[in-house]
C-alpha atoms as a PDB file:
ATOM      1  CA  UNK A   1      37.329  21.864   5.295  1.00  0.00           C
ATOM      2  CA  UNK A   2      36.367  18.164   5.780  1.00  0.00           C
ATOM      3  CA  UNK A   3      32.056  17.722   6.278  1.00  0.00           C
ATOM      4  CA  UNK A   4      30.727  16.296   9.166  1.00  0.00           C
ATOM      5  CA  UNK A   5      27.900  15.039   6.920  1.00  0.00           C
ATOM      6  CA  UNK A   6      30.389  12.315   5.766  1.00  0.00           C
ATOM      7  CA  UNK A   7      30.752  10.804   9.198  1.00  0.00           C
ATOM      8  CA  UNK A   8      26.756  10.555   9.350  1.00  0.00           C
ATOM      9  CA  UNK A   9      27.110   8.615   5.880  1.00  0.00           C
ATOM     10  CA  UNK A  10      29.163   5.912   6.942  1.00  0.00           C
ATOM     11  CA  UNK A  11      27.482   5.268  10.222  1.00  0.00           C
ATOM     12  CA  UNK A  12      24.124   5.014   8.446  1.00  0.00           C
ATOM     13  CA  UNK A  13      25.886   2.672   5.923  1.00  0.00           C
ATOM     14  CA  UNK A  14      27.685   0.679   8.713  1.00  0.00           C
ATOM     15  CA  UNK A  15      23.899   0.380  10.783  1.00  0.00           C
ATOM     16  CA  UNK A  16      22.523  -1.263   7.209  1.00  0.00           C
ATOM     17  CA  UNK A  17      24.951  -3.877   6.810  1.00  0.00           C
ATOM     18  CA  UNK A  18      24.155  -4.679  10.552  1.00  0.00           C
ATOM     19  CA  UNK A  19      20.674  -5.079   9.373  1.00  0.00           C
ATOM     20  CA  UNK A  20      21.124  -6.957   5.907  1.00  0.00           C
ATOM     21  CA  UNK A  21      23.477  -9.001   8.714  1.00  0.00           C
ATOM     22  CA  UNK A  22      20.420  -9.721  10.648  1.00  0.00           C
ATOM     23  CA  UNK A  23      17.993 -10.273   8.090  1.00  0.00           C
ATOM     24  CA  UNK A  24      20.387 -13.214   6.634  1.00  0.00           C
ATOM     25  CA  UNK A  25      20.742 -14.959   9.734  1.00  0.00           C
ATOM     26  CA  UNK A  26      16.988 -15.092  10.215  1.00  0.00           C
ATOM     27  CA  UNK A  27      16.862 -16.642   7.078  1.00  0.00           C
ATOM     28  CA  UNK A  28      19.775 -18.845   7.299  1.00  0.00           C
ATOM     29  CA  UNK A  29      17.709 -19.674  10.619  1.00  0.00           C
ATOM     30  CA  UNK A  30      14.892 -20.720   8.491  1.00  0.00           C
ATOM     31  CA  UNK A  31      16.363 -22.585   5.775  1.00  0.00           C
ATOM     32  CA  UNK A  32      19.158 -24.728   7.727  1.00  0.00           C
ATOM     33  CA  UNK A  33      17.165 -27.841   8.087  1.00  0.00           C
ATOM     34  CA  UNK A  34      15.405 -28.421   4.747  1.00  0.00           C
ATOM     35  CA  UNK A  35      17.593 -26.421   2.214  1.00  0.00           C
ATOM     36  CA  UNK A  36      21.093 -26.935   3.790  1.00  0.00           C
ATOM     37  CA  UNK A  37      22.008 -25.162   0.304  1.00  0.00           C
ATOM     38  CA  UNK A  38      20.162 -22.011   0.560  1.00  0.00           C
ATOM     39  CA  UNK A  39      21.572 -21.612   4.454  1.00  0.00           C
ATOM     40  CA  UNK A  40      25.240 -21.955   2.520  1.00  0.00           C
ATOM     41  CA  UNK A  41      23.915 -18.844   0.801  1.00  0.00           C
ATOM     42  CA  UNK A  42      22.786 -16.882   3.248  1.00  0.00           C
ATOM     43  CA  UNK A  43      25.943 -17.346   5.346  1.00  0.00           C
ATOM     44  CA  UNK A  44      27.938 -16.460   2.599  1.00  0.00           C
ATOM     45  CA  UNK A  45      26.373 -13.313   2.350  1.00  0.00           C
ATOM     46  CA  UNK A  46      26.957 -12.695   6.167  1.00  0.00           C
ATOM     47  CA  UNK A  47      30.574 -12.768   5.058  1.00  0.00           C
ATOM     48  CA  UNK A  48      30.023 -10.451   2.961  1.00  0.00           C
ATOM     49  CA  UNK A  49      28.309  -7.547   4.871  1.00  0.00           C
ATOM     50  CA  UNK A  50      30.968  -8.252   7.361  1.00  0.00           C
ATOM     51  CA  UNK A  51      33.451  -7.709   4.757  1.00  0.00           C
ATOM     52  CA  UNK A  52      31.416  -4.647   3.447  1.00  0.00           C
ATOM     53  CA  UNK A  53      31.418  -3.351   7.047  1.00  0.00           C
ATOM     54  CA  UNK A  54      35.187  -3.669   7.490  1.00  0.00           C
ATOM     55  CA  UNK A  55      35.775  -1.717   4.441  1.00  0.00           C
ATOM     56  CA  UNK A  56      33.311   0.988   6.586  1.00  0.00           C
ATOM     57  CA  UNK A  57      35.375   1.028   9.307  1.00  0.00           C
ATOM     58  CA  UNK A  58      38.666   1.603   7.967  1.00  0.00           C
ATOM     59  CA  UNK A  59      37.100   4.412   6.004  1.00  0.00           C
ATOM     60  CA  UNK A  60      35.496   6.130   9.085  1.00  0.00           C
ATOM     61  CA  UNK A  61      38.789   5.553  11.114  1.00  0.00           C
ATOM     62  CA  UNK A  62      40.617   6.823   8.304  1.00  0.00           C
ATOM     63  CA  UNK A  63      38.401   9.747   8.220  1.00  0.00           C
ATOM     64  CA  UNK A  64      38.685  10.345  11.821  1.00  0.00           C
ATOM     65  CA  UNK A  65      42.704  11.095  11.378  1.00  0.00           C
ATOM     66  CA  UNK A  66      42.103  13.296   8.330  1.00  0.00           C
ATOM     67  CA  UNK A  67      39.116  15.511   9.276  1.00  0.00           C
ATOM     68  CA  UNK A  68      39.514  18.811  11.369  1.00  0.00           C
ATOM     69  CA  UNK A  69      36.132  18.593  12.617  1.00  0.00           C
ATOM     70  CA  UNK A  70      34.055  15.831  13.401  1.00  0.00           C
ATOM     71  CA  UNK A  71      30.419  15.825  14.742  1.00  0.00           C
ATOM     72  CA  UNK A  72      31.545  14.604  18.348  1.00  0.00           C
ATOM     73  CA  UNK A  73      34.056  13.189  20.190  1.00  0.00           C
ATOM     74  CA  UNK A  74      37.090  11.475  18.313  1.00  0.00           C
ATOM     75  CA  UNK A  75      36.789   8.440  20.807  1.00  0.00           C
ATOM     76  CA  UNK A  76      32.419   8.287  20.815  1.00  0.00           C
ATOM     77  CA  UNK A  77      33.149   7.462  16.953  1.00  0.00           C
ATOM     78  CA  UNK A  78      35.609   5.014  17.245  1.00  0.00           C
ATOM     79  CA  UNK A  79      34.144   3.024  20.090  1.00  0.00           C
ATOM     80  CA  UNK A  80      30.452   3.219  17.883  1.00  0.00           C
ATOM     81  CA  UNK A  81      32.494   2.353  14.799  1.00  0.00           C
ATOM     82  CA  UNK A  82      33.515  -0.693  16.730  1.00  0.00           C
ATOM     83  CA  UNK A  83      30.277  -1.173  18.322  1.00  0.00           C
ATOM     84  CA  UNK A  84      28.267  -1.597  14.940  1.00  0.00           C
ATOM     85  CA  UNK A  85      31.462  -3.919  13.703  1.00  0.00           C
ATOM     86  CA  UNK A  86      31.114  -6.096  17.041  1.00  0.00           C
ATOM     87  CA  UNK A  87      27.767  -6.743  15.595  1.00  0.00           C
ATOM     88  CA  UNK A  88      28.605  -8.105  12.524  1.00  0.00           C
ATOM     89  CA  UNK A  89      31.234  -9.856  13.730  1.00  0.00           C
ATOM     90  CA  UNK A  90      29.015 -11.693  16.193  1.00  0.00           C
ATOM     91  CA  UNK A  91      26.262 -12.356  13.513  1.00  0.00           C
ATOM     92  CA  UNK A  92      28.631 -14.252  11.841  1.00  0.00           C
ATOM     93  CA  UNK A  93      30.295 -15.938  14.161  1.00  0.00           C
ATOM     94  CA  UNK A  94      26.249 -17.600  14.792  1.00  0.00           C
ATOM     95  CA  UNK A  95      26.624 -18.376  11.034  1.00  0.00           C
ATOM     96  CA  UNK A  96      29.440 -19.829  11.192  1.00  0.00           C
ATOM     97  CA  UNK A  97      29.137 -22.158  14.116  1.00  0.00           C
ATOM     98  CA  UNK A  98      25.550 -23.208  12.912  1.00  0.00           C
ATOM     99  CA  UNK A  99      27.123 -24.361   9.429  1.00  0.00           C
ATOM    100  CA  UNK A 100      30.235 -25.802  11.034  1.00  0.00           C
ATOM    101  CA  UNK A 101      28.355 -27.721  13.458  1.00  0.00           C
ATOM    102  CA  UNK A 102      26.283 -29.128  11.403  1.00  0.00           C
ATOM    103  CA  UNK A 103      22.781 -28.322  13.577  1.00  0.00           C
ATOM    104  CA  UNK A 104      20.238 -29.917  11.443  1.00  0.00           C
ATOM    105  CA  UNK A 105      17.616 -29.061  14.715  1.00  0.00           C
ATOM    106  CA  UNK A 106      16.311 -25.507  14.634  1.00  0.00           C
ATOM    107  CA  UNK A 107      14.311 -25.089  17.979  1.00  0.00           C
ATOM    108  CA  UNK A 108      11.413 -22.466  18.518  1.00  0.00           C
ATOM    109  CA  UNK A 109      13.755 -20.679  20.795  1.00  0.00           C
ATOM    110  CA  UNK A 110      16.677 -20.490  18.365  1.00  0.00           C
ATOM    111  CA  UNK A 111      14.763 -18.974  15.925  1.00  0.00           C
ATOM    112  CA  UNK A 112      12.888 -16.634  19.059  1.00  0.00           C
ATOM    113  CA  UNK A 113      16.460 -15.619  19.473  1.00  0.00           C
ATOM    114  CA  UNK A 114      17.204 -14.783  16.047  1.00  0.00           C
ATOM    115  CA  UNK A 115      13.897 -12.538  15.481  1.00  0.00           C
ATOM    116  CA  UNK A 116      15.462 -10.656  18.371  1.00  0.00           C
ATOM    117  CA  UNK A 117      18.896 -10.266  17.323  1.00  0.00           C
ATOM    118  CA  UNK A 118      16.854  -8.619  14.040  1.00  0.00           C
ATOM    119  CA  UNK A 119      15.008  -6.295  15.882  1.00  0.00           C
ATOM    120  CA  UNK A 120      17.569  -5.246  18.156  1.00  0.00           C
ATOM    121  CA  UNK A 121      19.433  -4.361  14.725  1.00  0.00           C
ATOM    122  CA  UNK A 122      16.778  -2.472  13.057  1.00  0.00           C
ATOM    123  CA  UNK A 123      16.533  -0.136  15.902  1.00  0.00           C
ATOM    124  CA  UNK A 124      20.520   0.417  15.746  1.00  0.00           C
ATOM    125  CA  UNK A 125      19.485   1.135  12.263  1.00  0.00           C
ATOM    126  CA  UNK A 126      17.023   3.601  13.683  1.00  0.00           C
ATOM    127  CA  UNK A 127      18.997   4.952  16.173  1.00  0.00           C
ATOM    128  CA  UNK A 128      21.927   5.388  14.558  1.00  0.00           C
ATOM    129  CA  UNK A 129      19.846   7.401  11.418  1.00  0.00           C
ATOM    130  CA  UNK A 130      18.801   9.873  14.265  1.00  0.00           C
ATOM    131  CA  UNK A 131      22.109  10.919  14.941  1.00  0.00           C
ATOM    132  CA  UNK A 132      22.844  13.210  12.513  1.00  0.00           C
ATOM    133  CA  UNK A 133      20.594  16.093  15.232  1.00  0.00           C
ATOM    134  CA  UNK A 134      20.548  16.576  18.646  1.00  0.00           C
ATOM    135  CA  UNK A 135      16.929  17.389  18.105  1.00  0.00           C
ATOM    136  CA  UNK A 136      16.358  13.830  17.876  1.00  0.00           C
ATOM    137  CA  UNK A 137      17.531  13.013  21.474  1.00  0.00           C
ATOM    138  CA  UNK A 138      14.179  12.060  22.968  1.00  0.00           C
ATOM    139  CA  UNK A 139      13.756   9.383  19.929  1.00  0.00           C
ATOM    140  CA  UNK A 140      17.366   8.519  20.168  1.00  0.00           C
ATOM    141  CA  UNK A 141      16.608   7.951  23.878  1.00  0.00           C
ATOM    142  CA  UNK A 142      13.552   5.769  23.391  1.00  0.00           C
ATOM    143  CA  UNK A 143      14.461   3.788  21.313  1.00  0.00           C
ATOM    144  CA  UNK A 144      17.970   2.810  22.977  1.00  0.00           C
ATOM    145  CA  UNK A 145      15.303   2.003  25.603  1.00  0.00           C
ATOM    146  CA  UNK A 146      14.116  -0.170  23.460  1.00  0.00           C
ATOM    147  CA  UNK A 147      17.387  -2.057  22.044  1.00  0.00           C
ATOM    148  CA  UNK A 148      17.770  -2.500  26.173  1.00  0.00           C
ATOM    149  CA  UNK A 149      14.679  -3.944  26.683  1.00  0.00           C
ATOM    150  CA  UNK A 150      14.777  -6.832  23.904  1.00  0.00           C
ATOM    151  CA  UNK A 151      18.503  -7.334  25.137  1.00  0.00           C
ATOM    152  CA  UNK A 152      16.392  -8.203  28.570  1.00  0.00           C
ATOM    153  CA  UNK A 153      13.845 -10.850  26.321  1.00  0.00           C
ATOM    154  CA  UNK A 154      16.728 -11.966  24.817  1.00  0.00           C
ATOM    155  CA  UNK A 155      18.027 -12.835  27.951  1.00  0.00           C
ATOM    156  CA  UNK A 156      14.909 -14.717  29.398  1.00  0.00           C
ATOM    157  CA  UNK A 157      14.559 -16.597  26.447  1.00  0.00           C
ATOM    158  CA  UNK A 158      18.474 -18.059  26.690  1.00  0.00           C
ATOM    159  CA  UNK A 159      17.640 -19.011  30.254  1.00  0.00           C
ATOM    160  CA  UNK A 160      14.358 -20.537  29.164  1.00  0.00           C
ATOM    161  CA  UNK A 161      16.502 -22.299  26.130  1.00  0.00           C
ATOM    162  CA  UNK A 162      18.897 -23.504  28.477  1.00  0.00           C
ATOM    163  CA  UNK A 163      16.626 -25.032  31.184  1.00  0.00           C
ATOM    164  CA  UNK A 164      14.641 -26.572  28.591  1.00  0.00           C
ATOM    165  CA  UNK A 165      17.812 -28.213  26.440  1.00  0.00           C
ATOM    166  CA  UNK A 166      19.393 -29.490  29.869  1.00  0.00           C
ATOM    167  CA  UNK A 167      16.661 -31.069  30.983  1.00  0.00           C
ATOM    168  CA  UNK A 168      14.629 -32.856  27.638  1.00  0.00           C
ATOM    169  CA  UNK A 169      17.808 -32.772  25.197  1.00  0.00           C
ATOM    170  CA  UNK A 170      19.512 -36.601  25.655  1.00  0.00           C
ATOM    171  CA  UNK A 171      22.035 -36.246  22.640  1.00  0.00           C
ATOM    172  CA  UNK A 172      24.929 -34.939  24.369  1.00  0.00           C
ATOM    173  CA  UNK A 173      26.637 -33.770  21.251  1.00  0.00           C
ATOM    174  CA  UNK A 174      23.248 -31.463  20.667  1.00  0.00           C
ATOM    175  CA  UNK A 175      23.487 -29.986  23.677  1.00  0.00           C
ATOM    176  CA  UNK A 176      26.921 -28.774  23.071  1.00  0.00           C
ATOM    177  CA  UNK A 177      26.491 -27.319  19.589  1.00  0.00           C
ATOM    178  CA  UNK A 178      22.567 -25.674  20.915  1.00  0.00           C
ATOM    179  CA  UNK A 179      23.999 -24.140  23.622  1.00  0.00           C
ATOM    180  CA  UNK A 180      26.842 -22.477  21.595  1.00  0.00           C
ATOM    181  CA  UNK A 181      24.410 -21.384  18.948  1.00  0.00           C
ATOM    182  CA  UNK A 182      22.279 -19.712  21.927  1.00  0.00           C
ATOM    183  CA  UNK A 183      24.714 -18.257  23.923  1.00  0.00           C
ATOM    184  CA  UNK A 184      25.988 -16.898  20.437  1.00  0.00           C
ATOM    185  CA  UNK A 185      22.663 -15.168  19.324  1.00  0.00           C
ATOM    186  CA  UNK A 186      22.121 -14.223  22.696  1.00  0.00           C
ATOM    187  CA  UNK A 187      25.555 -12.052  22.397  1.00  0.00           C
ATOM    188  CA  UNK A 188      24.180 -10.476  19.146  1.00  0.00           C
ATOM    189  CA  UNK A 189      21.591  -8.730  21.625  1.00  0.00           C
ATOM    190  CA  UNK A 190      24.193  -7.864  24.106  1.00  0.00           C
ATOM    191  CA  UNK A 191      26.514  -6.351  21.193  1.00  0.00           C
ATOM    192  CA  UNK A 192      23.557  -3.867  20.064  1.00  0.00           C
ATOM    193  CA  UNK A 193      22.965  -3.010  23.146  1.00  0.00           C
ATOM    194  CA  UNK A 194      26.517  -1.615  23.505  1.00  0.00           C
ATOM    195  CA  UNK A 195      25.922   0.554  20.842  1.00  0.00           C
ATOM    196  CA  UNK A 196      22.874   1.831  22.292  1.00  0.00           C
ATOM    197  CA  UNK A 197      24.899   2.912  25.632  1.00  0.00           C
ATOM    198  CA  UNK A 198      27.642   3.907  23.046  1.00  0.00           C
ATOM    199  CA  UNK A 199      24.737   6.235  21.696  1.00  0.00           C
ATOM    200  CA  UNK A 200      23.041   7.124  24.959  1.00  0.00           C
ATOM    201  CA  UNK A 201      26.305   8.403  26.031  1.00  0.00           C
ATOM    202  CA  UNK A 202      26.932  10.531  22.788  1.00  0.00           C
ATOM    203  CA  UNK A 203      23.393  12.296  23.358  1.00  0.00           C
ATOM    204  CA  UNK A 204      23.936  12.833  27.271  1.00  0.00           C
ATOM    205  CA  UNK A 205      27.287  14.824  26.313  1.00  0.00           C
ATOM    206  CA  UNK A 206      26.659  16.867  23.454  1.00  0.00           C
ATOM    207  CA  UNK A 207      22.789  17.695  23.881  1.00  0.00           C
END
């Protein structure tokens, strides 16, 4: 009969690529304006843990249809599956704009935002390592909490980007391609914190 163990494997290996994910675009962050060529890099290796973490999903959909039991509900794993792929997706959809765009500006607040988007994805990490036990449920708990409430800085410091950009920022074509890249990492925090109601949900109906 088909383990439930393996389920716990793949979400644990989909929750690192969402952090490897993370730690690139703080980097890419960080190198854009003086080594253009490293930021190549480190959005090319965004690609790949996205790549890596479609692979993950069509494994852990594919085990879905092939396993007798799972550890919970057929449809919680598919919509965290998705959840944690949503992540990924959005990472590099920030990596992508910020190359294509050609932003050689990184403001304090861009980079703000991307040191959130990386914590919000270490405590997926986290979260989703807790899983495996319904004895974890308080931890699970508190640290969705947390996910939520840097999904709320996030928030403050996009409005606080925004107000600031409209108001000093004269290049027109700046302001377009700033306030794509920080509505953009702004929607990394948003997609992590769908995974922590994802997860919050999970616990509430099976502890």
């Amino acid at each position: 009969m088909p383990q439930e163990g393996r389920f716990f494997e793949l979400f644990n290996a989909h929750a690192q690529q969402v952090v490897d994910g993370g730690q690139a675009l703080v980097s890419l962050m960080a190198s854009l304006v003086d080594s253009p060529r490293e930021a190549m890099a480190h959005a090319q290796a965004i690609d790949l843990f996205e790549s890596k973490a479609d692979k993950i999903t069509s494994d852990t959909l594919a085990l879905i249809h092939t396993s007798f039991i799972t550890p919970f509900d057929r449809d919680e794993i598919h919509k965290l599956t998705n959840g944690l792929d949503d992540i990924l997706d959005t990472i590099q959809d920030v990596a992508e704009s910020l190359t294509l765009y050609d932003i050689r500006r990184v403001t304090p607040e861009a980079r703000q935002l991307a040191d959130l988007c990386l914590s919000c994805c270490l405590r997926v990490r986290t979260v989703v390592g807790l899983l495996d036990s319904m004895n974890n449920a308080t931890g699970i708990m508190k640290t969705c909490a947390e996910i939520h409430q840097l999904e709320s800085d996030a928030d403050r410091v996009l409005r606080t980007a925004m107000s600031r950009l409209f108001r000093d920022e004269a290049d027109v074509r700046q302001v377009i391609k700033l306030k794509v890249a920080y509505e953009l990492l702004e929607a990394v925090t948003d997609r992590c914190e769908t995974v922590a109601g994802i997860i919050e949900a999970i616990v509430l109906e099976n502890s």
